[in-house]
C-alpha atoms as a PDB file:
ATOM      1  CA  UNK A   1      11.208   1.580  19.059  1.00  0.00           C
ATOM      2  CA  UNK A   2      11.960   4.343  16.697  1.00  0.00           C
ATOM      3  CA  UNK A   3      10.959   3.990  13.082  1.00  0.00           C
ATOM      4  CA  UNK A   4      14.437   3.618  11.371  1.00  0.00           C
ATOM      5  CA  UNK A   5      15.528   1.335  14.231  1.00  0.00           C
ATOM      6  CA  UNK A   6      12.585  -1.059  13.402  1.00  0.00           C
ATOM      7  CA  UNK A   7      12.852  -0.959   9.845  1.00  0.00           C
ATOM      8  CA  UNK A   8      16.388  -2.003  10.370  1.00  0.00           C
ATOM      9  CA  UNK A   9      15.189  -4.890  12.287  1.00  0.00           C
ATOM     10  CA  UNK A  10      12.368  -6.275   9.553  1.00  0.00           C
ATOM     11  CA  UNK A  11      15.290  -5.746   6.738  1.00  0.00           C
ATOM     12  CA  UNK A  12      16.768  -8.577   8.414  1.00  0.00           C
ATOM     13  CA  UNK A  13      14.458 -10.721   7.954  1.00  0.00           C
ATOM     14  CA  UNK A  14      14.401 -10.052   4.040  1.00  0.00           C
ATOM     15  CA  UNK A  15      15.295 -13.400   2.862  1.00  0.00           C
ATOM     16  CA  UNK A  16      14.308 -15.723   5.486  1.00  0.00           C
ATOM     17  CA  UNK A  17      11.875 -18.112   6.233  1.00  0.00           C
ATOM     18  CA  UNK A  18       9.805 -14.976   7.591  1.00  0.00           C
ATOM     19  CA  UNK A  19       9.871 -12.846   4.195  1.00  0.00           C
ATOM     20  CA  UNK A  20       6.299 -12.761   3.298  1.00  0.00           C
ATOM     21  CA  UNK A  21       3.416 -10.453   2.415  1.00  0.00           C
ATOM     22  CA  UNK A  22       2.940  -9.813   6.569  1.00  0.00           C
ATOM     23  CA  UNK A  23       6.796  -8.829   6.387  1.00  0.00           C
ATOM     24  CA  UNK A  24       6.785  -6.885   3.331  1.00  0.00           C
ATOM     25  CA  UNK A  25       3.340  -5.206   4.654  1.00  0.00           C
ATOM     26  CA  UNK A  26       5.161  -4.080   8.029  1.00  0.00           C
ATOM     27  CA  UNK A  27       7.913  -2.526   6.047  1.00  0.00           C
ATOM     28  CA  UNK A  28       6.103  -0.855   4.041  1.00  0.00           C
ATOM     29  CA  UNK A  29       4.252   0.851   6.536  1.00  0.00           C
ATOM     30  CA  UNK A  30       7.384   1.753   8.492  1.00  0.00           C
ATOM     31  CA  UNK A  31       8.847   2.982   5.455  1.00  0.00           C
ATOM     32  CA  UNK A  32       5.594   5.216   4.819  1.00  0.00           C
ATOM     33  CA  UNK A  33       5.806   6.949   8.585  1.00  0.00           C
ATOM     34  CA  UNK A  34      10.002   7.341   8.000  1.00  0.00           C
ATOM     35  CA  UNK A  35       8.768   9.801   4.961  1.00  0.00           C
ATOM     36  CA  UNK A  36      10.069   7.106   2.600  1.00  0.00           C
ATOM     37  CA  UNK A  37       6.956   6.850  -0.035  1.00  0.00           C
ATOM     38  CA  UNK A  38       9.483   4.712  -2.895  1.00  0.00           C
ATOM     39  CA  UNK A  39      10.607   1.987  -0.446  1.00  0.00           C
ATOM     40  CA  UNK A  40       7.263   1.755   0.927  1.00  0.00           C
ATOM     41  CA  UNK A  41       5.980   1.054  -2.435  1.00  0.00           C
ATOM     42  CA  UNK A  42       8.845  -1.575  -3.157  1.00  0.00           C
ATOM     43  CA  UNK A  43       7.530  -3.564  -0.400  1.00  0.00           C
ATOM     44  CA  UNK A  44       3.946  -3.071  -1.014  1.00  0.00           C
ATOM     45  CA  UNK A  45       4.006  -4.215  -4.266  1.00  0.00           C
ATOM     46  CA  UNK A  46       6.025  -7.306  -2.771  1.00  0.00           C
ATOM     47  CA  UNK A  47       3.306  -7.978  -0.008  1.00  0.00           C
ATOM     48  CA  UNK A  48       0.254  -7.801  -2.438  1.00  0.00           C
ATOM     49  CA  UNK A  49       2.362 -10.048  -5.189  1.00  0.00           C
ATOM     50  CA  UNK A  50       2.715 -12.964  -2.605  1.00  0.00           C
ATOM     51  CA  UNK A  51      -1.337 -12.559  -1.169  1.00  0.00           C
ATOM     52  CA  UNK A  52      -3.198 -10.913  -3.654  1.00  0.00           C
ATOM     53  CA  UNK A  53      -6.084 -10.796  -1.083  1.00  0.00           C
ATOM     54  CA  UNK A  54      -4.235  -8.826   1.634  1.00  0.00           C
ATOM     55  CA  UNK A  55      -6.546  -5.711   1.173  1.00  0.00           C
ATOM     56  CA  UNK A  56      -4.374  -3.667   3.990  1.00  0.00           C
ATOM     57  CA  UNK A  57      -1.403  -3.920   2.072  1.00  0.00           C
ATOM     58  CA  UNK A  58      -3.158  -2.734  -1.178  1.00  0.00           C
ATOM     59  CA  UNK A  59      -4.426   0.809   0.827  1.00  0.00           C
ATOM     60  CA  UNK A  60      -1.242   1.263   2.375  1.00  0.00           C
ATOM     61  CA  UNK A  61      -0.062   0.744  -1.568  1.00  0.00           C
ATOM     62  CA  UNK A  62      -2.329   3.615  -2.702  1.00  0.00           C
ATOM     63  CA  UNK A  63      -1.183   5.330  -0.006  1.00  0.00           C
ATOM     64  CA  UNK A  64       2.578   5.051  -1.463  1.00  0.00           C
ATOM     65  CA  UNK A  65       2.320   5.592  -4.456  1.00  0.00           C
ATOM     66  CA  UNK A  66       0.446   8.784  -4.366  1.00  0.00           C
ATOM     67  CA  UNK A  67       2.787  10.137  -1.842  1.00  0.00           C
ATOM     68  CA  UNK A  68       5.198   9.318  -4.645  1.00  0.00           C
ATOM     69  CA  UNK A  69       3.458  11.241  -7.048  1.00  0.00           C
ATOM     70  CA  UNK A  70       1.770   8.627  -8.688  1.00  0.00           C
ATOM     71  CA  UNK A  71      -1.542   9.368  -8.646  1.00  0.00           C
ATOM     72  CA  UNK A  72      -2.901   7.184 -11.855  1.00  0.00           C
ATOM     73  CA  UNK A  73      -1.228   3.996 -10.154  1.00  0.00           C
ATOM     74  CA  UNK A  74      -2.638   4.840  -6.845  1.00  0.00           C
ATOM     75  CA  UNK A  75      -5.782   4.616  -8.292  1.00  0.00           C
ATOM     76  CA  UNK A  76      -5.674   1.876  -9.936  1.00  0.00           C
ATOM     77  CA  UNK A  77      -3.960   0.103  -6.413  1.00  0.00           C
ATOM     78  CA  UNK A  78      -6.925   1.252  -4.688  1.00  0.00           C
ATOM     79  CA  UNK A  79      -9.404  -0.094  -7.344  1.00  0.00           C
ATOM     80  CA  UNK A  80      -7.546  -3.043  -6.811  1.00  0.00           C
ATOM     81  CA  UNK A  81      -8.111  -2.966  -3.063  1.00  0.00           C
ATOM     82  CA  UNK A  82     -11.358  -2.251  -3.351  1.00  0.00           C
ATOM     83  CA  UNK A  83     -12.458  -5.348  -5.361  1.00  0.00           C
ATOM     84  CA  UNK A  84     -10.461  -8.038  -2.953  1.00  0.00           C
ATOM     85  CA  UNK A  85     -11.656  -5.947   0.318  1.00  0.00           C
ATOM     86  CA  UNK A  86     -15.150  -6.658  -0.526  1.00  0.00           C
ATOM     87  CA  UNK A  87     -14.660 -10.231  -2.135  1.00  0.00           C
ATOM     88  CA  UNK A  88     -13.370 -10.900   1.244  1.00  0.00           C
ATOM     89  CA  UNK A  89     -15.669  -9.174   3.201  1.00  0.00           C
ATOM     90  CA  UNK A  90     -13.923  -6.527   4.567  1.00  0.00           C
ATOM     91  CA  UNK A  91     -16.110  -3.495   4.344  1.00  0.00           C
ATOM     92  CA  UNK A  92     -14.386  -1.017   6.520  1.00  0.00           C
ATOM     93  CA  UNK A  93     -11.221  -1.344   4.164  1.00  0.00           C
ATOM     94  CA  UNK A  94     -13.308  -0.867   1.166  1.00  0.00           C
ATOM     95  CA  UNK A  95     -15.063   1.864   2.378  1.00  0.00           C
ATOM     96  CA  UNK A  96     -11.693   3.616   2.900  1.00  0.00           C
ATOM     97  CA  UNK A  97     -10.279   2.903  -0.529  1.00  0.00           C
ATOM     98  CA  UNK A  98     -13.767   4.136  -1.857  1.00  0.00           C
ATOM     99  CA  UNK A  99     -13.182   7.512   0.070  1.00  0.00           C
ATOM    100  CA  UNK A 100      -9.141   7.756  -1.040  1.00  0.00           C
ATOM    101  CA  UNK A 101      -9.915   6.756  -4.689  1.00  0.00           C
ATOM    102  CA  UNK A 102     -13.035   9.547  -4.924  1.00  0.00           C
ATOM    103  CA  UNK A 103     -10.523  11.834  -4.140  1.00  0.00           C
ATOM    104  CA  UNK A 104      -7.717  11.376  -5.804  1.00  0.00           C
ATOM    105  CA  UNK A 105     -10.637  10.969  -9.088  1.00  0.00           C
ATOM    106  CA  UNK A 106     -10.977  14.630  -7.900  1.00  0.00           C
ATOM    107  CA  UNK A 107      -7.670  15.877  -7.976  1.00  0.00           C
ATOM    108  CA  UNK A 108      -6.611  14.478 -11.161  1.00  0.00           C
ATOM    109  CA  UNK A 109      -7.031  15.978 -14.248  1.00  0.00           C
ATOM    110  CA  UNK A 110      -9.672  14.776 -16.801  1.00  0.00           C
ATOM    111  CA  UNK A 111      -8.908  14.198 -20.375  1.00  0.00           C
ATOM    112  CA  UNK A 112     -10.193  17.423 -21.488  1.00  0.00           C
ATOM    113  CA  UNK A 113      -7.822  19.701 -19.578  1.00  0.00           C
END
């Protein structure tokens, strides 16, 4: 199923007894591979505010929101995703984070630029 064709189909379920963080993840995600970094992080934030320990949703957050050109907030999402990755035990995801955050630490600019 195309992208825009299954994002159409989630969006109907915005609302219903089915809108939850597993919902809100999946759009996101769709949204990220349609090239749409803003909506993706609309959702995100959704999916992480109703289960705070979904540690996917927070990478795929960090994700959005520095393809949005927030770098400083995608840092702080993946900091985020870090801590509840490992308080849950899921080291592969926190590994990850730990790679995406020490790079985007890299890019940024320090305080004395």
């Amino acid at each position: 199923m195309a992208t825009n064709a299954l994002i159409s189909n989630l969006e109907k379920l915005l609302g219903g007894p089915r809108d939850g963080a597993l919902l809100r993840y999946s759009l996101g995600n769709e949204h990220l591979k349609a090239g749409n970094p803003e909506q993706a992080v609309a959702h995100l934030r959704t999916a992480v505010e109703q289960d705070a320990r979904y540690s996917a949703a927070w990478k795929s957050l960090g994700r959005a929101l520095h393809e949005s050109g927030r770098p400083g907030e995608a840092l702080a999402a993946y900091e985020q995703g870090i801590l509840v990755a490992e308080a849950r035990g899921d080291i592969q995801a926190a590994r990850e984070m730990t790679v995406f955050a020490r790079r985007l630490r890299r890019q940024m600019p320090t305080a004395g630029d």
